[in-house]
C-alpha atoms as a PDB file:
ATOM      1  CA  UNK A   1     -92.588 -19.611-108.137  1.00  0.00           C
ATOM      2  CA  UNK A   2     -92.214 -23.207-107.101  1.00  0.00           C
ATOM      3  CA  UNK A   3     -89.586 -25.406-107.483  1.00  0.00           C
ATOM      4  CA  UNK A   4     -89.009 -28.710-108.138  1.00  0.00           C
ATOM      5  CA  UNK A   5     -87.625 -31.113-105.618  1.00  0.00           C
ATOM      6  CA  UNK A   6     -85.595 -33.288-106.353  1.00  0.00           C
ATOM      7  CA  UNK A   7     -86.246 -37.053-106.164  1.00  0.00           C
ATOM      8  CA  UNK A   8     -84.835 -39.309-103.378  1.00  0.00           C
ATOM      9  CA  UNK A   9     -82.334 -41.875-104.654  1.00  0.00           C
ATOM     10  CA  UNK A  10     -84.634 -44.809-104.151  1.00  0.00           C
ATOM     11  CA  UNK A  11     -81.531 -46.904-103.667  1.00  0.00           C
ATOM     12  CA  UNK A  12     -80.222 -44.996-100.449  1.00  0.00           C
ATOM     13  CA  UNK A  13     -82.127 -48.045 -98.142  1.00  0.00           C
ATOM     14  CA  UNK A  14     -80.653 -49.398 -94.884  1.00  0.00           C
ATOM     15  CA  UNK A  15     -80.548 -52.702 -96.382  1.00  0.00           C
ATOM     16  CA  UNK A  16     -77.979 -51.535 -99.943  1.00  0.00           C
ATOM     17  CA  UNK A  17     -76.416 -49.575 -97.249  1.00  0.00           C
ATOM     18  CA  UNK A  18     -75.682 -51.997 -94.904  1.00  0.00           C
ATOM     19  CA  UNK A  19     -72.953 -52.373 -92.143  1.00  0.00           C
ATOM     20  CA  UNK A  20     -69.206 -51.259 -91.327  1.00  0.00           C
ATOM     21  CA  UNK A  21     -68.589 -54.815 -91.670  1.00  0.00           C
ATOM     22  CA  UNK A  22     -70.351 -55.204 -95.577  1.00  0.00           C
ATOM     23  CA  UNK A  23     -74.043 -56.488 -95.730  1.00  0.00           C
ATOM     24  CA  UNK A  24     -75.768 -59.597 -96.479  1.00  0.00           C
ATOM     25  CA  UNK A  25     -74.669 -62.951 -95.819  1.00  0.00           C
ATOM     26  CA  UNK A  26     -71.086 -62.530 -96.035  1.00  0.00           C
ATOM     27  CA  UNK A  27     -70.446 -59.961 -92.617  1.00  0.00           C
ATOM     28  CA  UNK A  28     -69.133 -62.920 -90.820  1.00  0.00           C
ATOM     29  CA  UNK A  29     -66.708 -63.441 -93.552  1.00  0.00           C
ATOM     30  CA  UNK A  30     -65.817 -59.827 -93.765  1.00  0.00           C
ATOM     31  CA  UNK A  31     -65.369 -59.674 -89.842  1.00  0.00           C
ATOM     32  CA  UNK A  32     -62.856 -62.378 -89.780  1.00  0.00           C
ATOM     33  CA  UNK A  33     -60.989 -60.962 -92.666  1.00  0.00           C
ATOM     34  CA  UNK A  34     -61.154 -57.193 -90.293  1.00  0.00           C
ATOM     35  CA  UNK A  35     -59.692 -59.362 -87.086  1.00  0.00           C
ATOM     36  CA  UNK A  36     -56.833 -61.047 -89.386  1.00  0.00           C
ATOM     37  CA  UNK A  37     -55.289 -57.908 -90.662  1.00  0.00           C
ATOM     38  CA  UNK A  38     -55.665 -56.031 -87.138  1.00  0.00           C
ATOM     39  CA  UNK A  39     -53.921 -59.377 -85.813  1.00  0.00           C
ATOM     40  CA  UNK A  40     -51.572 -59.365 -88.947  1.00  0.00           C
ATOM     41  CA  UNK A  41     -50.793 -55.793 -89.730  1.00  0.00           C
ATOM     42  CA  UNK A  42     -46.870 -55.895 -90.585  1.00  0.00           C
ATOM     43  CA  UNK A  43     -45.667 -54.751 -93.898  1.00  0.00           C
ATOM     44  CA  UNK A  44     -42.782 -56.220 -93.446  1.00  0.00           C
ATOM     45  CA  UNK A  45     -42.898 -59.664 -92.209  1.00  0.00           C
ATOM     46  CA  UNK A  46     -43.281 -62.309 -95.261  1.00  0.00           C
ATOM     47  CA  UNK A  47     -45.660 -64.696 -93.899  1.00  0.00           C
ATOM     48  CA  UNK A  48     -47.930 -62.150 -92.753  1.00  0.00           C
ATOM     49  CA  UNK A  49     -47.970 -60.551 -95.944  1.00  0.00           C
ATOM     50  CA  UNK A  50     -48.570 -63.604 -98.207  1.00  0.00           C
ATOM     51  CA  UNK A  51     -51.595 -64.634 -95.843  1.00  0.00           C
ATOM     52  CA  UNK A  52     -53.001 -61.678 -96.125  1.00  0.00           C
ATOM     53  CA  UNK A  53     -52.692 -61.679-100.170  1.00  0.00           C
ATOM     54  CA  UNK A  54     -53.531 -65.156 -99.917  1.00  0.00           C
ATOM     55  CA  UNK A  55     -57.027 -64.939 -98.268  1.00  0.00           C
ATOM     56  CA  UNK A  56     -58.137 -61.008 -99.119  1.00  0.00           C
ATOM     57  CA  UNK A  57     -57.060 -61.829-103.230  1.00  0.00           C
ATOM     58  CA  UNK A  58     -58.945 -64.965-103.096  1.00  0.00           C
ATOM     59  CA  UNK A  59     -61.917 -64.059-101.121  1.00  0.00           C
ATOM     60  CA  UNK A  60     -62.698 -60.820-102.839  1.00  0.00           C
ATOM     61  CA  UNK A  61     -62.063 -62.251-106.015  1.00  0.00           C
ATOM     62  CA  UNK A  62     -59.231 -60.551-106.731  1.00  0.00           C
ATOM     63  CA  UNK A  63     -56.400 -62.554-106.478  1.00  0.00           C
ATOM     64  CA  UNK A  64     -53.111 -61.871-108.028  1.00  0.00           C
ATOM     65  CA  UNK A  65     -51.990 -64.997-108.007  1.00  0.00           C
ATOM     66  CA  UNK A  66     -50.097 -66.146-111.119  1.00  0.00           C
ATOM     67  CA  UNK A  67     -49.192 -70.070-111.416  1.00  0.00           C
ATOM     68  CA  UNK A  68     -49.207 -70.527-115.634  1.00  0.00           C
ATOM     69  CA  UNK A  69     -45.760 -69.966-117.463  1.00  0.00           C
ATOM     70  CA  UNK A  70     -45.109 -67.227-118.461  1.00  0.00           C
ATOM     71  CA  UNK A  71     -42.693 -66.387-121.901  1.00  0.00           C
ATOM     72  CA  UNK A  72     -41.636 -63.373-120.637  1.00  0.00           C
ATOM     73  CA  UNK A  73     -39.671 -64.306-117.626  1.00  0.00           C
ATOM     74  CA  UNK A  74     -40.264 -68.413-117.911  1.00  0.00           C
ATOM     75  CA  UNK A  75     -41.972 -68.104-114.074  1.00  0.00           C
ATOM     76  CA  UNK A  76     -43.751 -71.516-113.504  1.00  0.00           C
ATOM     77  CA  UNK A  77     -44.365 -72.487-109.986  1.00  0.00           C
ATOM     78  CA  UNK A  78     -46.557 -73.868-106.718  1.00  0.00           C
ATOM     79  CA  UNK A  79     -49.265 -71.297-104.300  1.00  0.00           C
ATOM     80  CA  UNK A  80     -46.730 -71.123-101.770  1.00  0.00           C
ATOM     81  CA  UNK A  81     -43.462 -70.293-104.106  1.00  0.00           C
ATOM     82  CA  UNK A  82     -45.580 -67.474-105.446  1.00  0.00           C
ATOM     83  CA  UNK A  83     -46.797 -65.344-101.860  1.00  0.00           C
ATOM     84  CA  UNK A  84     -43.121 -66.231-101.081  1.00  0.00           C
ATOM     85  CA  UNK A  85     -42.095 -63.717-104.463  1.00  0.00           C
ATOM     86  CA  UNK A  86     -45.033 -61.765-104.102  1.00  0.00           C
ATOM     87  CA  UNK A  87     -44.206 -61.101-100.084  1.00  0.00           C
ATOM     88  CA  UNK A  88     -40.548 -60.572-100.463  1.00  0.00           C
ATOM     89  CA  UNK A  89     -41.466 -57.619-103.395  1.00  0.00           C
ATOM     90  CA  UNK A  90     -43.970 -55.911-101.354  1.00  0.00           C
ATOM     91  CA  UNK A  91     -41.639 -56.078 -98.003  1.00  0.00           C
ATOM     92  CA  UNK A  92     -39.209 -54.991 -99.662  1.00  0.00           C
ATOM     93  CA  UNK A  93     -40.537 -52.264-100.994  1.00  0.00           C
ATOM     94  CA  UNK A  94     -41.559 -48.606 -99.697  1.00  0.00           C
ATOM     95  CA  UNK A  95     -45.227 -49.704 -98.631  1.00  0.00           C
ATOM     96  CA  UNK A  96     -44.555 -50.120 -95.078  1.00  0.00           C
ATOM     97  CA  UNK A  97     -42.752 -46.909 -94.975  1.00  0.00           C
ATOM     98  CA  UNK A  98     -45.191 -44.533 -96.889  1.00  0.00           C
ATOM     99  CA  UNK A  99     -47.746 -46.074 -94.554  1.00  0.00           C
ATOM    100  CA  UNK A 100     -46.454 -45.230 -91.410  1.00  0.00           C
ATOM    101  CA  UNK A 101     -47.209 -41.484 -92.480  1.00  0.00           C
ATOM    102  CA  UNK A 102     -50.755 -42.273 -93.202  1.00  0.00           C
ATOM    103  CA  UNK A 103     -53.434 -40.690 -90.225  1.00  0.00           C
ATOM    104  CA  UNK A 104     -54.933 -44.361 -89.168  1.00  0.00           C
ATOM    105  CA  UNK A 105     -58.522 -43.588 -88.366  1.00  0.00           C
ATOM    106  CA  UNK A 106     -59.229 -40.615 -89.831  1.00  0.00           C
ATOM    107  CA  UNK A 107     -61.896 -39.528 -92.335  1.00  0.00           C
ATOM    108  CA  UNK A 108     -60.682 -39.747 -95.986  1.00  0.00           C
ATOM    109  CA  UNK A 109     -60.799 -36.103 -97.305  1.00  0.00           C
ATOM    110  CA  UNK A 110     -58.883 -33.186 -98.576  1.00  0.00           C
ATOM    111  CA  UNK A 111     -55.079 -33.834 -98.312  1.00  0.00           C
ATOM    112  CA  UNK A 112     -55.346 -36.976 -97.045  1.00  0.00           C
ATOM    113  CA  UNK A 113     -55.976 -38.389-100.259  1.00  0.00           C
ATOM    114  CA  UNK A 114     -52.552 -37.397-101.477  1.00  0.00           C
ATOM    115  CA  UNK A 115     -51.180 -40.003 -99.091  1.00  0.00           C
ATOM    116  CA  UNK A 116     -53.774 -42.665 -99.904  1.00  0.00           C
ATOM    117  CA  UNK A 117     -52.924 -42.189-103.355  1.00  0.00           C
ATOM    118  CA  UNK A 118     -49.025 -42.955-102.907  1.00  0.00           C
ATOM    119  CA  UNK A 119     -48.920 -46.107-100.423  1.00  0.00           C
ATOM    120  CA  UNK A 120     -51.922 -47.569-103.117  1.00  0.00           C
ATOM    121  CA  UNK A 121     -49.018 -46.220-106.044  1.00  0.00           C
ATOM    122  CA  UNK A 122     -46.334 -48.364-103.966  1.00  0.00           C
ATOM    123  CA  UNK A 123     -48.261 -51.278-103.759  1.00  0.00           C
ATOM    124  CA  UNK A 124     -49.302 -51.577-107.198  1.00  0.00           C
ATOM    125  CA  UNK A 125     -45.692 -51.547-108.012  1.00  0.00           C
ATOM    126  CA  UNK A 126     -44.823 -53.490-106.050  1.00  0.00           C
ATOM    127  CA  UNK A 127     -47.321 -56.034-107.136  1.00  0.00           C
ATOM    128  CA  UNK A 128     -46.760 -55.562-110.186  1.00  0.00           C
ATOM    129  CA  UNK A 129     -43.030 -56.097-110.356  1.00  0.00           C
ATOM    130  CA  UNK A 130     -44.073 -60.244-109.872  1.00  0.00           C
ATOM    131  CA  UNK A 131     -47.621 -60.625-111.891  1.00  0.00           C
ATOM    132  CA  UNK A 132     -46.011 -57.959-114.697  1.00  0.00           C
ATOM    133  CA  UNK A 133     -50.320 -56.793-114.548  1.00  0.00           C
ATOM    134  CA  UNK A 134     -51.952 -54.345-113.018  1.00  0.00           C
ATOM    135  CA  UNK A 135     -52.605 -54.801-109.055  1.00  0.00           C
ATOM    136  CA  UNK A 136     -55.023 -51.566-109.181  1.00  0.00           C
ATOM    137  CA  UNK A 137     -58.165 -53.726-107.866  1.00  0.00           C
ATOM    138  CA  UNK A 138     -56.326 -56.339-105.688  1.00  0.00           C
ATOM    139  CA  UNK A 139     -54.226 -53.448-104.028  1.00  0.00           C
ATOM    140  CA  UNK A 140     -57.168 -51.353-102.840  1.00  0.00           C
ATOM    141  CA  UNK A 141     -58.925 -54.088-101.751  1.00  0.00           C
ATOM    142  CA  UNK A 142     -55.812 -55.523 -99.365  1.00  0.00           C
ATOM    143  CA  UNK A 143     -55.152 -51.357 -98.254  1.00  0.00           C
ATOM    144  CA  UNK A 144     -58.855 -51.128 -96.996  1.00  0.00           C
ATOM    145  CA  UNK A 145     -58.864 -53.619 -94.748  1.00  0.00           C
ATOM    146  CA  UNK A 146     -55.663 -52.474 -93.093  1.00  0.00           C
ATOM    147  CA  UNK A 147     -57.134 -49.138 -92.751  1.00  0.00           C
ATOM    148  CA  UNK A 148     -60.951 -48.955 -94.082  1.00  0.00           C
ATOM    149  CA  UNK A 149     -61.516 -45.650 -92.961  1.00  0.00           C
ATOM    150  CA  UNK A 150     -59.026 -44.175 -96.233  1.00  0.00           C
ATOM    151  CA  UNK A 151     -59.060 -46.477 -98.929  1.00  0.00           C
ATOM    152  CA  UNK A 152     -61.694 -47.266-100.812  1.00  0.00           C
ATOM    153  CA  UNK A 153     -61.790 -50.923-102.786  1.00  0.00           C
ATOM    154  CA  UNK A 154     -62.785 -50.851-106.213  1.00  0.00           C
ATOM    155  CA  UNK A 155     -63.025 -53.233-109.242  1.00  0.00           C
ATOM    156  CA  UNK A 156     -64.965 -53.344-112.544  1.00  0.00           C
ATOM    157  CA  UNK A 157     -68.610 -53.463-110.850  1.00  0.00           C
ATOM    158  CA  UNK A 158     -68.084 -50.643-108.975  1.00  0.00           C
ATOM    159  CA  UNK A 159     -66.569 -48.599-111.257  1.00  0.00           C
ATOM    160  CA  UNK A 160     -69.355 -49.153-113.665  1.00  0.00           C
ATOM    161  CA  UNK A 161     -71.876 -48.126-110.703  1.00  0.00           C
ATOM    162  CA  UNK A 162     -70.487 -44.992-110.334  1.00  0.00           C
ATOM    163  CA  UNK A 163     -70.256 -44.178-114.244  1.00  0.00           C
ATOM    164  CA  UNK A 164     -74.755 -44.811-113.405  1.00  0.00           C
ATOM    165  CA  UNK A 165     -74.947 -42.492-110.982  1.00  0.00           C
ATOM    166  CA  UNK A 166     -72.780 -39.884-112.594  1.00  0.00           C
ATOM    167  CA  UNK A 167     -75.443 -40.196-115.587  1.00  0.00           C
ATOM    168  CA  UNK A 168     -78.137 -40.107-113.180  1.00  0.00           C
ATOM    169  CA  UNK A 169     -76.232 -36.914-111.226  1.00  0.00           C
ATOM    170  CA  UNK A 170     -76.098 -35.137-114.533  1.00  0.00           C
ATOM    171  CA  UNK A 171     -72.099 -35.306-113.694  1.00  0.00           C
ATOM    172  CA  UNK A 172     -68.812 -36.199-115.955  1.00  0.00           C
ATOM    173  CA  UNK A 173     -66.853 -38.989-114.417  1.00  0.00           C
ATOM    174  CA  UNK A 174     -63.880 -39.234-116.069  1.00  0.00           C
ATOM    175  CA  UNK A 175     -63.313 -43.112-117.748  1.00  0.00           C
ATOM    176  CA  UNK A 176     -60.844 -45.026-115.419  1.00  0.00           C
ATOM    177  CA  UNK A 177     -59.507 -47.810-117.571  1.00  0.00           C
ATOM    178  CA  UNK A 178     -58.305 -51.030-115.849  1.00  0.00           C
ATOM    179  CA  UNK A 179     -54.600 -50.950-116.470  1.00  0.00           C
ATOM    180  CA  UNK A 180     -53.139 -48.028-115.048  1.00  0.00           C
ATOM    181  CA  UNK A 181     -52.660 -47.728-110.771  1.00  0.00           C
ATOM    182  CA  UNK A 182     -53.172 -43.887-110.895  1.00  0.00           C
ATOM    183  CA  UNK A 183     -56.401 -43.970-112.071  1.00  0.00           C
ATOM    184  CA  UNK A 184     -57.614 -45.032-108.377  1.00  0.00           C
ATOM    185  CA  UNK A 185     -56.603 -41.148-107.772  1.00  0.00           C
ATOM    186  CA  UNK A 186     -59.654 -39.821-110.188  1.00  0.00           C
ATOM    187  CA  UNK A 187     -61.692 -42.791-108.952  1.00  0.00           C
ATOM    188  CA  UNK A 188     -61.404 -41.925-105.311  1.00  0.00           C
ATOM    189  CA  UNK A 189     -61.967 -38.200-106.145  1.00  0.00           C
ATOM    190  CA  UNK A 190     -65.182 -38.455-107.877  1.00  0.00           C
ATOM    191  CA  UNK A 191     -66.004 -41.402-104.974  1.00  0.00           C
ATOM    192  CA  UNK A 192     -65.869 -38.574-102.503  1.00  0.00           C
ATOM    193  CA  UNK A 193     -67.854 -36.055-104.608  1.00  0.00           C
ATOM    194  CA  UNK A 194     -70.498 -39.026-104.455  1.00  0.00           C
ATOM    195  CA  UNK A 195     -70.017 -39.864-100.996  1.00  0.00           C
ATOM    196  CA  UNK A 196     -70.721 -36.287-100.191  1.00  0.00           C
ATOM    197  CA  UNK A 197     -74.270 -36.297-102.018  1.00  0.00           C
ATOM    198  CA  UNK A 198     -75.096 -39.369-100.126  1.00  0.00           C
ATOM    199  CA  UNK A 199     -74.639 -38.120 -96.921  1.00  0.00           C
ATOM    200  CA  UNK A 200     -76.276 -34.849 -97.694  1.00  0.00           C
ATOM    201  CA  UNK A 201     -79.668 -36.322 -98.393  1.00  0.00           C
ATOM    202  CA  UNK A 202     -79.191 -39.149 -95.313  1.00  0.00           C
ATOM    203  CA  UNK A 203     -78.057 -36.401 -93.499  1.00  0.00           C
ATOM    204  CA  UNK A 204     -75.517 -38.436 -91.782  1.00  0.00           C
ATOM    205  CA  UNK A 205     -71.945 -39.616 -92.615  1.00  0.00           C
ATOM    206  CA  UNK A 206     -71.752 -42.983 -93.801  1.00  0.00           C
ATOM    207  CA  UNK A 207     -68.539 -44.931 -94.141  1.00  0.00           C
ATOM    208  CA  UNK A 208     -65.745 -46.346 -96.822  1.00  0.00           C
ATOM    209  CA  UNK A 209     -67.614 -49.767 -96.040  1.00  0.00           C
ATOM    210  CA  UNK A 210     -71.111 -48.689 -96.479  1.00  0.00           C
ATOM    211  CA  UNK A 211     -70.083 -46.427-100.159  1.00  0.00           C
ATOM    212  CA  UNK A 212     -68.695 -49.681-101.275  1.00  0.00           C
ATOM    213  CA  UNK A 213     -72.000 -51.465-100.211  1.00  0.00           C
ATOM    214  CA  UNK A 214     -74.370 -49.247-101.974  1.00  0.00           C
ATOM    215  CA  UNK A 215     -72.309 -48.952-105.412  1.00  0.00           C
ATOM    216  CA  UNK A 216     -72.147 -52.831-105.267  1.00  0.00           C
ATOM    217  CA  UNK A 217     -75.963 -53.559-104.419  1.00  0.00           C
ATOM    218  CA  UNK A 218     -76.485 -50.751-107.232  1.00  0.00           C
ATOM    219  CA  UNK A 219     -74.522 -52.955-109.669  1.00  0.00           C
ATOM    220  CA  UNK A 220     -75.866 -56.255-108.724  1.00  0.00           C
ATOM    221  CA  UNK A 221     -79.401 -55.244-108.713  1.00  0.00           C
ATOM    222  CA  UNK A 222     -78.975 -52.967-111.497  1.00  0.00           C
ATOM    223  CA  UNK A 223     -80.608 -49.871-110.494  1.00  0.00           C
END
């Protein structure tokens, strides 16, 4: 009896898989972005905070910022009065705490996503508790490159890569709707499930970084 193999992912290439640092023209960019936060890693200290938010929100293109009045709570104000707010919430709150129990360095996996899961929970609350909108995308995104071996960034494009290759898989991925922070919890699950495939048929590991390359170079090039 003879069995059918099973065809390569064609999109499993060096080039959509890329580097630790990204792929493409923009490694420099992610580099310096690596060196800030290792140079500015407190939780706690204001101005460190807001320049991270500052430059990871606005060069990932997925800033928080709010400047426009708003009716709820009449906020109206400059850049710099807004990090100020958005810096004194997150210092404030339990971010830099829940962190300091997270295992820097280590694979993501297993029980280590319970922890993941919280400090990304804190943050978005945190977040949220100035924009009054959900911080789900901006707050994985500002969590990776603090520790890019355990979180994961996503956003819309990625999301909607993963819903391909779950069709492609022949597997259910449940709907995460943008709106709601715990839904990075059955987004990183299924991410892993993924991740696991991947490095089956490379036969290698490959890294939070290089995941996040290939579901984006699957988006943009739409295969």
């Amino acid at each position: 009896m003879q069995f059918l193999q099973k065809e390569k992912r064609h999109y499993l290439t060096d080039e959509f898989i890329g580097t630790e640092q990204g792929c493409g023209i923009f490694i420099p960019a992610n580099k310096a972005l690596y060196s800030f936060v290792r140079e500015n890693p407190s939780h706690t200290d204001h101005a460190q905070v807001a320049s991270k938010a500052l430059i990871i929100g606005r060069s990932l293109a997925a800033s928080v910022e709010r400047r426009t009045k708003d009716e709820e709570d009449g906020y109206e104000g400059s850049t710099g009065g807004f990090y100020a707010r958005l810096a004194k919430s997150i210092c404030s709150s339990d971010v830099g705490l829940e962190a300091s129990f997270l295992p820097v360095g280590e694979r993501l996996a297993g029980s280590v996503c319970i922890a993941v899961n919280k400090v990304h929970s804190r943050l978005c609350e945190a977040i949220s508790a100035v924009t009054n909108k959900d911080a789900s995308s901006f707050a994985s995104k500002y969590l990776h490159f603090h520790y890019p071996t355990l979180f994961p960034m996503v956003d819309s494009r990625a999301r909607e890569a993963l819903k391909w290759i779950a069709d492609e898989e022949g597997l259910v991925f449940a709907p995460t709707t943008a709106g709601m922070s715990k839904n990075y919890a059955t987004y990183v699950d299924f991410y892993l499930r993924v991740r696991s495939l991947f490095e089956e048929e490379l036969g290698r590991e490959i890294s939070l970084r290089q995941m996040d390359n290939i579901l984006l170079n699957c988006y943009d090039n739409w295969v």
